[in-house]
Protein backbone atom coordinates (compact mmCIF):
# COMPACT_ATOMS: atom_id res chain seq x y z
CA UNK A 1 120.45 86.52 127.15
CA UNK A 2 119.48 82.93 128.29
CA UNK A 3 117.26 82.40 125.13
CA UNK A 4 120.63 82.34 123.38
CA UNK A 5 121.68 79.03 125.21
CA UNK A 6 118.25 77.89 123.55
CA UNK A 7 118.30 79.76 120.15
CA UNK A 8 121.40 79.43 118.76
CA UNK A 9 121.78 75.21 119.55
CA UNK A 10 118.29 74.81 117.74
CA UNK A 11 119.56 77.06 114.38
CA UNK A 12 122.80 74.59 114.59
CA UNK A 13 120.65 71.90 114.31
CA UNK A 14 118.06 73.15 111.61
CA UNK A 15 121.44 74.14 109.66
CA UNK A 16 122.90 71.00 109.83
CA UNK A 17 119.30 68.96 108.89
CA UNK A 18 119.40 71.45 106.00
CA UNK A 19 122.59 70.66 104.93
CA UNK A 20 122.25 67.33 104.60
CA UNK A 21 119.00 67.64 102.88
CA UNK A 22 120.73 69.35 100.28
CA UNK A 23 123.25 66.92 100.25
CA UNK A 24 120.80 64.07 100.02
CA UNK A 25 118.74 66.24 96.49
CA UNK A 26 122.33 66.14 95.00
CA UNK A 27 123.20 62.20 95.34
CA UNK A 28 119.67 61.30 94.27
CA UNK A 29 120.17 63.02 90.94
CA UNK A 30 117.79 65.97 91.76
CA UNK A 31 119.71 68.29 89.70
CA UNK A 32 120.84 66.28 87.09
CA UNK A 33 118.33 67.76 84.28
CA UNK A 34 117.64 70.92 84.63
CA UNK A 35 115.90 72.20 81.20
CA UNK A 36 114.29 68.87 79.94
CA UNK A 37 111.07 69.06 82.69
CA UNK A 38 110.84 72.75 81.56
CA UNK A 39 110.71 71.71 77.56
CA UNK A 40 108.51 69.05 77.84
CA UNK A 41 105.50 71.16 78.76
CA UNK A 42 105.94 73.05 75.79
CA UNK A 43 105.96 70.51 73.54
CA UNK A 44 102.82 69.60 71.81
CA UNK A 45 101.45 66.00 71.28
CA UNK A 46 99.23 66.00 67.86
CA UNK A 47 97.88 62.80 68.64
CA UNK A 48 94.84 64.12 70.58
CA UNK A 49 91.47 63.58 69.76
CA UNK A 50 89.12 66.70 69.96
CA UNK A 51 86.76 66.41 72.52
CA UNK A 52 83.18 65.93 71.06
CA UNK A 53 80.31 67.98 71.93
CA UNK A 54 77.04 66.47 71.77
């Protein structure tokens, strides 16, 4: 029962530090684009050069 005194102070804490992290993704603009990362890596570049084998 005295573990509780310990326990449930530290999860208030991690919560709150949690919180705020989340807090902190949305003001920097962490969610602001969502789909672009995911459609640039399927878009190809034709400007490559083939690697040549000697």
């Amino acid at each position: 029962m005295e573990i509780l005194f310990l326990l449930i102070p530290i999860s208030l804490i991690l919560i709150g530090l949690i919180v705020l992290a989340l807090l902190w993704a949305i003001k920097s603009g962490q969610f602001d684009d969502l789909e672009g990362p995911a459609h640039e890596v399927l878009m190809d570049d034709d400007n490559v050069r083939p690697v040549k084998k000697e």
